[in-house]
C-alpha atoms as a PDB file:
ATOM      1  CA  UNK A   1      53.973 116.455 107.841  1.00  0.00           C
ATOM      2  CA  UNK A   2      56.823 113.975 106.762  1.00  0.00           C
ATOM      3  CA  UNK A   3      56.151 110.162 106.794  1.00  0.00           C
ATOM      4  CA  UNK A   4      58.846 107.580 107.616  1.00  0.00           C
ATOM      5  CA  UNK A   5      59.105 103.976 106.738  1.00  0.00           C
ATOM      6  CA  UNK A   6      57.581 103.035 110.129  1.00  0.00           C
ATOM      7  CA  UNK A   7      54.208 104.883 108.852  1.00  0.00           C
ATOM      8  CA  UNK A   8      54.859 107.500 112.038  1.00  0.00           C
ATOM      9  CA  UNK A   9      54.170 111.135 111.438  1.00  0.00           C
ATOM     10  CA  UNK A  10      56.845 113.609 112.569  1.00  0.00           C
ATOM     11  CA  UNK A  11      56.142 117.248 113.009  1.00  0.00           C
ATOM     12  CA  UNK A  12      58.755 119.870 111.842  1.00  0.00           C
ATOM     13  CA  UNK A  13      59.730 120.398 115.638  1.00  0.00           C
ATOM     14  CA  UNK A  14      60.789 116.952 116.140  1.00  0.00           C
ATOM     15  CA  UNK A  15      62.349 116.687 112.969  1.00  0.00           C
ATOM     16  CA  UNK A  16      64.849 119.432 113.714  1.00  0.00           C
ATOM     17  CA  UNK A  17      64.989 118.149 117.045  1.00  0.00           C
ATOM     18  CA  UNK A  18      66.322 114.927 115.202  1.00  0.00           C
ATOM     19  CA  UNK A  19      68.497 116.712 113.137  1.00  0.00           C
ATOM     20  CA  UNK A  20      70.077 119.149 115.713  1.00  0.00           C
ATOM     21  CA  UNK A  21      71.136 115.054 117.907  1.00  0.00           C
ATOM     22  CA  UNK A  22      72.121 114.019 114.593  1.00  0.00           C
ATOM     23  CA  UNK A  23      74.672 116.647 114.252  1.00  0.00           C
ATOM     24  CA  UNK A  24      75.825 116.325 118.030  1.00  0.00           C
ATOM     25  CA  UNK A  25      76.581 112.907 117.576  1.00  0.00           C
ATOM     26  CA  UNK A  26      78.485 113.623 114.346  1.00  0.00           C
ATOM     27  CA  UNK A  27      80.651 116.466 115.950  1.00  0.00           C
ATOM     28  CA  UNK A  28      81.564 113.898 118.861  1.00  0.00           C
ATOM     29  CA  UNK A  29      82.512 111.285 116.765  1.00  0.00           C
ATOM     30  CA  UNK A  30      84.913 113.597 114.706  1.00  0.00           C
ATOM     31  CA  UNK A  31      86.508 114.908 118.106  1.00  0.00           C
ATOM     32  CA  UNK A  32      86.762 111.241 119.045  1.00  0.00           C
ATOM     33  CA  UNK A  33      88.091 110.140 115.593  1.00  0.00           C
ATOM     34  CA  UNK A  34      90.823 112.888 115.618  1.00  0.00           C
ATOM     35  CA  UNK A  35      91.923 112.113 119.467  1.00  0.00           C
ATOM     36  CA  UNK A  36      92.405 108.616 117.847  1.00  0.00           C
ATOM     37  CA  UNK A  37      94.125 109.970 114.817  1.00  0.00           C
ATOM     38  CA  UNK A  38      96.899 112.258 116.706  1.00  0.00           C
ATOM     39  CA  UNK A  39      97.569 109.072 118.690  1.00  0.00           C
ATOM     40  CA  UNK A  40      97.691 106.873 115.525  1.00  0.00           C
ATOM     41  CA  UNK A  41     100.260 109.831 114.491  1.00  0.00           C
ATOM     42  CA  UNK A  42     102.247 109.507 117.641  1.00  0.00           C
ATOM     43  CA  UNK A  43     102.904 105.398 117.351  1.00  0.00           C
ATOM     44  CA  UNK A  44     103.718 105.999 113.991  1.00  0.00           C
ATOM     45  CA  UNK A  45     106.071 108.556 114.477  1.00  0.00           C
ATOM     46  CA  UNK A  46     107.898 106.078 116.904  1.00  0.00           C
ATOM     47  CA  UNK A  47     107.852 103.281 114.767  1.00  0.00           C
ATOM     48  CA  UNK A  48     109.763 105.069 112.312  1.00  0.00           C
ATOM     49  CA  UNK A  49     112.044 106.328 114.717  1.00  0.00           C
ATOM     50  CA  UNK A  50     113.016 102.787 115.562  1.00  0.00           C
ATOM     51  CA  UNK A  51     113.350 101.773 111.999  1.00  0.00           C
ATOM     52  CA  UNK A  52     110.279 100.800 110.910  1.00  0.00           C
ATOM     53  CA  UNK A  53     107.847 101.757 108.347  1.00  0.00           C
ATOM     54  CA  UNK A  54     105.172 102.919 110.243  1.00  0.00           C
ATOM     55  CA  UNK A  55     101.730 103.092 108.624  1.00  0.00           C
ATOM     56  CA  UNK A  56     100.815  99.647 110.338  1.00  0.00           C
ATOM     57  CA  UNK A  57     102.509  98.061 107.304  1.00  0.00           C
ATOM     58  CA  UNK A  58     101.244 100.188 104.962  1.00  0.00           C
ATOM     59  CA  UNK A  59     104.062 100.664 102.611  1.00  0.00           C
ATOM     60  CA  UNK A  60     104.682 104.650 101.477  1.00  0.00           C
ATOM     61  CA  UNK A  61     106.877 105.956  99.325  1.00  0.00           C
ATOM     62  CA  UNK A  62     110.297 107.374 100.542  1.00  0.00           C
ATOM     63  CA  UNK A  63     110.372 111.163  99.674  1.00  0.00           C
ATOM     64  CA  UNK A  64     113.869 112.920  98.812  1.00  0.00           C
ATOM     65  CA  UNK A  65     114.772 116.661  98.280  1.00  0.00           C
ATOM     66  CA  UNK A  66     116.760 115.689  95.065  1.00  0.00           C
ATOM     67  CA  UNK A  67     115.673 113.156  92.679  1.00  0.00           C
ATOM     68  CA  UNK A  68     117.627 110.462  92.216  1.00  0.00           C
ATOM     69  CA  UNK A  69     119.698 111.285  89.050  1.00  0.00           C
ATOM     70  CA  UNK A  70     121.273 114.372  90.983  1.00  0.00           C
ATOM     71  CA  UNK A  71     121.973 112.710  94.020  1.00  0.00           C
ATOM     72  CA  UNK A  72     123.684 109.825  91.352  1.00  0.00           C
ATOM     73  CA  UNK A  73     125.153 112.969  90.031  1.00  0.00           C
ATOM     74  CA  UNK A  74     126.480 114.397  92.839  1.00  0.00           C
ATOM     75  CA  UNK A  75     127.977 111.116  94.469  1.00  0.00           C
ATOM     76  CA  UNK A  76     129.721 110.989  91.219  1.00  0.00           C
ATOM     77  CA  UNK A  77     131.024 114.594  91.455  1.00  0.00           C
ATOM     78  CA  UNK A  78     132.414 113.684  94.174  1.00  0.00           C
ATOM     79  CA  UNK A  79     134.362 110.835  93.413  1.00  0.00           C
ATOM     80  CA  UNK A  80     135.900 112.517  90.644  1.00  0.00           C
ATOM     81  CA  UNK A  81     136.630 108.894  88.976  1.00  0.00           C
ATOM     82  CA  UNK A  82     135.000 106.193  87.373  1.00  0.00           C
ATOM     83  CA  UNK A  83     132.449 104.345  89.831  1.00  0.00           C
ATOM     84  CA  UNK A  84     130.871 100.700  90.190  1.00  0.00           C
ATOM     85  CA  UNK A  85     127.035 100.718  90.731  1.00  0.00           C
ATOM     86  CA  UNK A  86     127.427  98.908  94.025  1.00  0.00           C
ATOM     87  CA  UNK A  87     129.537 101.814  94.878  1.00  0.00           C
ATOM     88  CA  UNK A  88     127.294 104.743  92.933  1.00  0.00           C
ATOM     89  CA  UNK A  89     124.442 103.050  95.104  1.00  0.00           C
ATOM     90  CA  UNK A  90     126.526 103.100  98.719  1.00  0.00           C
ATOM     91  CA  UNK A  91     127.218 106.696  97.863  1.00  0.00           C
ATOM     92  CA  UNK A  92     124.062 107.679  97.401  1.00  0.00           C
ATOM     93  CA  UNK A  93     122.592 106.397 100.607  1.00  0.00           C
ATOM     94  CA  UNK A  94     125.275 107.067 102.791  1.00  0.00           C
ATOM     95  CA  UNK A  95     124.500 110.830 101.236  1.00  0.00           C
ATOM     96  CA  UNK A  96     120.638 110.631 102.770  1.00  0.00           C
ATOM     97  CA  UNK A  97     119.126 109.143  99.454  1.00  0.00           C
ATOM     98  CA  UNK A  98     116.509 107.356 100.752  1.00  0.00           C
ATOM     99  CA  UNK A  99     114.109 104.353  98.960  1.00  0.00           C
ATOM    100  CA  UNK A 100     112.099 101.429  99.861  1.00  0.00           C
ATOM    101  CA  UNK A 101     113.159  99.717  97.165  1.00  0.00           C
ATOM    102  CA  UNK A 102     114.058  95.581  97.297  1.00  0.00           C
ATOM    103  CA  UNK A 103     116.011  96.416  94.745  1.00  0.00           C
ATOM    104  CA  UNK A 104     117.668  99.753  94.772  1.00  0.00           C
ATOM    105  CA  UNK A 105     121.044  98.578  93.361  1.00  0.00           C
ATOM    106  CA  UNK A 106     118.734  97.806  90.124  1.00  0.00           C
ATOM    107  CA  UNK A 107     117.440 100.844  89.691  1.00  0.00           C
ATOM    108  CA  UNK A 108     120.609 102.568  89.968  1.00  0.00           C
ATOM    109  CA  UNK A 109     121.598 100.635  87.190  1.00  0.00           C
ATOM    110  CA  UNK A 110     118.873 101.418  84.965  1.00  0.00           C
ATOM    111  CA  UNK A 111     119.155 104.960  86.089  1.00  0.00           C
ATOM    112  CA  UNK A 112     122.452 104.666  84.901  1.00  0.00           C
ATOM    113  CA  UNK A 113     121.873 103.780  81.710  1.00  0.00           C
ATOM    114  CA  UNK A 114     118.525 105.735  80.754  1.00  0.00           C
ATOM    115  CA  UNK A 115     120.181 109.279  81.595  1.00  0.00           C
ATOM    116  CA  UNK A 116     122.853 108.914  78.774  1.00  0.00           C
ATOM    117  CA  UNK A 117     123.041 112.642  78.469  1.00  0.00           C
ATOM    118  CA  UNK A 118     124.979 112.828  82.080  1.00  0.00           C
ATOM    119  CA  UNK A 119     126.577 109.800  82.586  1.00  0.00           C
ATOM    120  CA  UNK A 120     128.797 107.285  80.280  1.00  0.00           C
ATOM    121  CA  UNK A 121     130.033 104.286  80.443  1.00  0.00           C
ATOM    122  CA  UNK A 122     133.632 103.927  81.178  1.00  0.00           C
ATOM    123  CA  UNK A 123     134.393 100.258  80.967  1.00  0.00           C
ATOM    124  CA  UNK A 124     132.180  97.635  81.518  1.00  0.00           C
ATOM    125  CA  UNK A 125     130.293  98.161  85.022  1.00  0.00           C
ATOM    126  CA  UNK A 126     132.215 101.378  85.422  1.00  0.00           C
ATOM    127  CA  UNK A 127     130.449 104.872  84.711  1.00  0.00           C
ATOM    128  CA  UNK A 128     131.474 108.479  84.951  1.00  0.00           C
ATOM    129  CA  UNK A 129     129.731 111.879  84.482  1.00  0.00           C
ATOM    130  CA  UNK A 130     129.629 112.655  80.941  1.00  0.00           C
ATOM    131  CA  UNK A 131     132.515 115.263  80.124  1.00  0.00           C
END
């Protein structure tokens, strides 16, 4: 026989007997959790929808199809001329580019200037694809 801290002896029935509650109480509490989950799921899904983050304030990254330097690359391509980044950054959100940056216009701009190998520098402020 098994002791426990209360000094009470337990015989192998009532230990499985234990066990066997132990894991009903575990399988309820996961059907309960999930219930809660798949409504947690629904409020956040119309939080978004209304423009917020969702995620009770949890911030999460915005995910894109393209990264960012094609979707700078393709805004570009479009234009077919010499671009501000104010404008570089318009086009790319009004394209679906999506970021939770404070400071998106920044990044563009660094963007800009790390990928030499696809874009160039114009005039001052202005940038192009490279030719």
């Amino acid at each position: 026989m098994i002791r426990l801290r209360g000094g009470g002896n337990l015989s192998i029935d009532e230990l499985e007997r234990m066990l066997a509650d132990r894991k009903t109480r575990v399988t309820k509490l996961m059907k309960q959790r999930d219930k809660l989950q798949a409504k947690l799921d629904g409020l956040d899904r119309e939080i978004v929808s209304l423009g917020g983050n969702g995620r009770g304030g949890r911030r999460t990254r915005a995910r894109n199809d393209v990264s960012l330097v094609d979707a700078i690359e393709t805004a570009m391509g479009k234009s077919g001329k010499p671009m501000r980044v104010g404008e570089i950054t318009e086009a790319v959100q009004s394209a679906g580019y999506r970021s939770n940056s404070a400071n998106f216009r920044g990044i563009v701009n660094q963007t800009l200037i790390k990928e030499r190998k696809r874009f160039d520098q114009a005039a001052r402020g202005l940038y192009q694809l490279k030719k």
